[in-house]
N, C-alpha and C. Protein backbone atom coordinates (compact mmCIF):
# COMPACT_ATOMS: atom_id res chain seq x y z
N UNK A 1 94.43 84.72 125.67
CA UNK A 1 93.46 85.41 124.84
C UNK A 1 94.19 86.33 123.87
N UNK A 2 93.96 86.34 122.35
CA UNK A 2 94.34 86.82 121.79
C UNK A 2 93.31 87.95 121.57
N UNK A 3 94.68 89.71 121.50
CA UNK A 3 93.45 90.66 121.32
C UNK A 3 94.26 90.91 119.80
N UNK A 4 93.18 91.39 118.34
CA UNK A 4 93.02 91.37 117.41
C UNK A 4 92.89 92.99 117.18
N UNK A 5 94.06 93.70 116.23
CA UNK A 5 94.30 94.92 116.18
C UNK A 5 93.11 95.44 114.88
N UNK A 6 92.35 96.05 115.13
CA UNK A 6 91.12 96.59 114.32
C UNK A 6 91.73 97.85 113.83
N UNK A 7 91.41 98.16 112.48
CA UNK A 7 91.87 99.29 112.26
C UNK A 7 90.86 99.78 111.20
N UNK A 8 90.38 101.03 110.64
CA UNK A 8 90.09 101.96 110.17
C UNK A 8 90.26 102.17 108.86
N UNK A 9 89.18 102.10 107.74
CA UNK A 9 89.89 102.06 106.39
C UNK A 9 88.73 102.66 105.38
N UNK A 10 89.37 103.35 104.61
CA UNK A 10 88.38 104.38 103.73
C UNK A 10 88.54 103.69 102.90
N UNK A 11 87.47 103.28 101.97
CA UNK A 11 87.41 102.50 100.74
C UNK A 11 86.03 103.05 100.12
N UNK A 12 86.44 102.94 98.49
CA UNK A 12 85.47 103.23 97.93
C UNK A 12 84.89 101.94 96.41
N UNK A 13 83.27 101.99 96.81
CA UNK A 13 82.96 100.88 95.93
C UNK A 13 81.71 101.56 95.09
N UNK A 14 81.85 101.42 94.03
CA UNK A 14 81.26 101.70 92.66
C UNK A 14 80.67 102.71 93.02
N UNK A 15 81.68 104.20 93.44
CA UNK A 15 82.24 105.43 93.89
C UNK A 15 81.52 105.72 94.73
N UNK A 16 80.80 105.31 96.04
CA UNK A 16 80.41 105.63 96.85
C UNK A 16 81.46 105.22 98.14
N UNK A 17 81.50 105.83 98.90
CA UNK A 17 82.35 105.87 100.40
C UNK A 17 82.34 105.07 101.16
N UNK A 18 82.99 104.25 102.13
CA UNK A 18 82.46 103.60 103.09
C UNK A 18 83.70 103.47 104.18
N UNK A 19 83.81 103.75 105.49
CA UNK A 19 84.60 103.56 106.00
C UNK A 19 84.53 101.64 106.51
N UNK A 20 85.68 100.89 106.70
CA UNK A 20 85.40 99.58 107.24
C UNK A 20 86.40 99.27 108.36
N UNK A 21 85.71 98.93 109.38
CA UNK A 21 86.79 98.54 110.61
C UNK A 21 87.06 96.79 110.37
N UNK A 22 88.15 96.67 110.53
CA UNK A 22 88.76 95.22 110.23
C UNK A 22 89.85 95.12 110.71
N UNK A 23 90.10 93.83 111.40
CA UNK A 23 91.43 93.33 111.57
C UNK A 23 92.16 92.28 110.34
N UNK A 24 91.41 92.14 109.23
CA UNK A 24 91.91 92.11 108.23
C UNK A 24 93.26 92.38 107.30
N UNK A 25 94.53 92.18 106.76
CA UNK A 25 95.60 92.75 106.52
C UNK A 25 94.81 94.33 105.10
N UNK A 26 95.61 94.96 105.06
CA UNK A 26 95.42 95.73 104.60
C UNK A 26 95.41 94.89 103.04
N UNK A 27 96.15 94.93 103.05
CA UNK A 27 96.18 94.10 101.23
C UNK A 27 95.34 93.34 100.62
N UNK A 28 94.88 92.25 101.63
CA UNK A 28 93.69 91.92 101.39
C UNK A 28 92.40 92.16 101.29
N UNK A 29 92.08 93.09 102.17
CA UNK A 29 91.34 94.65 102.33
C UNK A 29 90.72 94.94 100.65
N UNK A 30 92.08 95.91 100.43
CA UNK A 30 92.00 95.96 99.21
C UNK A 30 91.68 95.61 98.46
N UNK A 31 92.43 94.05 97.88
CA UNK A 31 92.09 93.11 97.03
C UNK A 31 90.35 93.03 96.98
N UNK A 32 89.93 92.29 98.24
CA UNK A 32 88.48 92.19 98.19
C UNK A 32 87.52 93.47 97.96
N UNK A 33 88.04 94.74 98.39
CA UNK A 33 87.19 95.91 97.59
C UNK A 33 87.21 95.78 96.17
N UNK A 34 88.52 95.59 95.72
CA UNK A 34 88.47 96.47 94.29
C UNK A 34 87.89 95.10 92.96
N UNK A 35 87.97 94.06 94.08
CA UNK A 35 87.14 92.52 93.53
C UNK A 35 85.79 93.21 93.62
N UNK A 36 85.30 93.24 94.43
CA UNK A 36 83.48 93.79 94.81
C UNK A 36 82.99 94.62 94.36
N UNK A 37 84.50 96.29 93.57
CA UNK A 37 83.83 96.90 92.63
C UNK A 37 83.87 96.85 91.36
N UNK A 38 85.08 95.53 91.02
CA UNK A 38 85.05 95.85 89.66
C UNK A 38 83.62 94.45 88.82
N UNK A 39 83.30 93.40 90.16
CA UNK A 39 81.94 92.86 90.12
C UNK A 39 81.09 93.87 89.12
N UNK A 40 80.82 94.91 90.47
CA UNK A 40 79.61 95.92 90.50
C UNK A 40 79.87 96.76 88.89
N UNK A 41 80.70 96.98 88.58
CA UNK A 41 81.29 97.71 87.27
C UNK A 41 80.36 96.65 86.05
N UNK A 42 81.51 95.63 86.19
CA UNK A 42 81.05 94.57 85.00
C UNK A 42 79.25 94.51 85.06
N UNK A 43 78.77 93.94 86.49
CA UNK A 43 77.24 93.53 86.58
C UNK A 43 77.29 95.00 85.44
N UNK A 44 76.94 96.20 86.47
CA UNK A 44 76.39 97.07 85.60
C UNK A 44 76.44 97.36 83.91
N UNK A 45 77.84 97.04 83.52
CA UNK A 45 77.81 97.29 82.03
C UNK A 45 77.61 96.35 81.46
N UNK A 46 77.40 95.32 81.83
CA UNK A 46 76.63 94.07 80.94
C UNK A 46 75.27 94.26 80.92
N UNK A 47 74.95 94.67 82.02
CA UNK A 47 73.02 94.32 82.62
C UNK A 47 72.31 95.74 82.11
N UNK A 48 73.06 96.69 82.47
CA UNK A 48 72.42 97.98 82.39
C UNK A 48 71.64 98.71 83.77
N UNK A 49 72.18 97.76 84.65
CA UNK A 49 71.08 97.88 86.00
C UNK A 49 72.03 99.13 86.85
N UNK A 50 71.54 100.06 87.22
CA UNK A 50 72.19 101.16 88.07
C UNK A 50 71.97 101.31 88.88
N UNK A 51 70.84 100.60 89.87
CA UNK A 51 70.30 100.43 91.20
C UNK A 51 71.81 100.10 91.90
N UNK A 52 72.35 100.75 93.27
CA UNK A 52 73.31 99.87 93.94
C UNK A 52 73.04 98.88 94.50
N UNK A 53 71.34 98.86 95.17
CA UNK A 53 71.32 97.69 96.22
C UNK A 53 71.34 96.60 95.30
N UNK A 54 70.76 96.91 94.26
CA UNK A 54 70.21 95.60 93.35
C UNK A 54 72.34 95.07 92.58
N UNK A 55 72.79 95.52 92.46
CA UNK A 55 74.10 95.48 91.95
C UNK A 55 74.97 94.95 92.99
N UNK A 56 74.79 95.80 94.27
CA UNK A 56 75.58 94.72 95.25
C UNK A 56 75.16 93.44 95.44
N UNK A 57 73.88 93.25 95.17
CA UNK A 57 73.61 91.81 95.51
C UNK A 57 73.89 91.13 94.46
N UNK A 58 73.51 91.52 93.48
CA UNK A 58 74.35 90.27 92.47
C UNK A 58 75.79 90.22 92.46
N UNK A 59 76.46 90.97 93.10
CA UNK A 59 77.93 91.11 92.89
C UNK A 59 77.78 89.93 94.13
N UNK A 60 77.08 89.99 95.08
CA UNK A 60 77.36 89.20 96.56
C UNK A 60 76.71 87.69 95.85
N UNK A 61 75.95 87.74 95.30
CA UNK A 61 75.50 86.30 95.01
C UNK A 61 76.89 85.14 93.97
N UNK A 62 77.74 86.22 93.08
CA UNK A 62 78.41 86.01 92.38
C UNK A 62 79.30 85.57 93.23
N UNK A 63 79.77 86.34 94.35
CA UNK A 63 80.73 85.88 95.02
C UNK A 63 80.62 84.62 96.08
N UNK A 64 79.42 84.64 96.46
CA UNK A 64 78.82 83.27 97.03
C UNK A 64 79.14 81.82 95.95
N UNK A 65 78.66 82.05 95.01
CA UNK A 65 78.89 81.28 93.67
C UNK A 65 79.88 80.64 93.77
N UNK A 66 81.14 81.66 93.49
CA UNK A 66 82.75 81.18 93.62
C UNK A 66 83.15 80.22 94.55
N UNK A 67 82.52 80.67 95.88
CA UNK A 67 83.13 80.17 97.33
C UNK A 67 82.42 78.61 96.84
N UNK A 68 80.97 78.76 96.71
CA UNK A 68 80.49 77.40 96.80
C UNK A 68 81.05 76.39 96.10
N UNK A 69 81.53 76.89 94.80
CA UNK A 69 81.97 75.79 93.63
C UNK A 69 83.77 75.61 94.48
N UNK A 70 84.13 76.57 94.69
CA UNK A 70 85.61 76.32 95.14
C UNK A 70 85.56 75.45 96.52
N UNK A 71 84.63 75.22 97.18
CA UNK A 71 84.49 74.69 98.95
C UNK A 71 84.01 73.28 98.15
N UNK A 72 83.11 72.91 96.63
CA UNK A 72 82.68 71.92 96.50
C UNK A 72 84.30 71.02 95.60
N UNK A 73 85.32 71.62 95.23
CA UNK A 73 86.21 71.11 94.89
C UNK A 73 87.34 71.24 95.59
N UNK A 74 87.12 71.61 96.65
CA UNK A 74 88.05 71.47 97.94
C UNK A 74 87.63 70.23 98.79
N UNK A 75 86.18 70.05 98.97
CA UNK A 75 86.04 69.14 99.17
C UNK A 75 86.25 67.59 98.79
N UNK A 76 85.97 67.84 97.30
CA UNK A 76 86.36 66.58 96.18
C UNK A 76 88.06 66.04 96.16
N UNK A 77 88.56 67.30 96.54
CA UNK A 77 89.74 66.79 97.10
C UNK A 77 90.26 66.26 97.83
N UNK A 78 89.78 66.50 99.19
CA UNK A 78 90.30 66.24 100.27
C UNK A 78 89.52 64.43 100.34
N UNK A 79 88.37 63.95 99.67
CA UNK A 79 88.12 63.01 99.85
C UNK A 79 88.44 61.82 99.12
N UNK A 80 89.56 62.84 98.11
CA UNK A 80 90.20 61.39 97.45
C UNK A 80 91.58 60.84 98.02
């Protein structure tokens, strides 16, 4: 059984606080915050929308987006 070292991490997204426990590498950590706020940045200064809940979710739908089109040409790959 593998035990998985969780650790503790202050991050901040489109300047609000959030602590996140993850066994995640730190770097990647990162990466994916400052991806999720600079989403939330762009949504907002294109859209004008300042709601967070409404901003995280399009930032989360955006990122769903990516995965799907990238999992649908990962797939196209692997089946040729």
């Amino acid at each position: 059984m593998m035990i998985c070292d969780t650790k503790k991490y202050k991050v901040t997204i489109f300047g609000e606080s959030y602590v996140l426990v993850s066994d995640e590498p730190e770097g990647r950590l990162s990466r994916s915050t400052a991806l999720v706020d600079a989403l939330m940045q762009d949504i907002a200064q294109q859209s004008g929308i300042t709601d967070v809940k409404k901003l995280a979710v399009l930032a989360a739908l955006q990122v769903a987006s990516t995965l799907a089109r990238l999992e649908a040409h990962l797939d196209d790959d692997l089946a040729i």
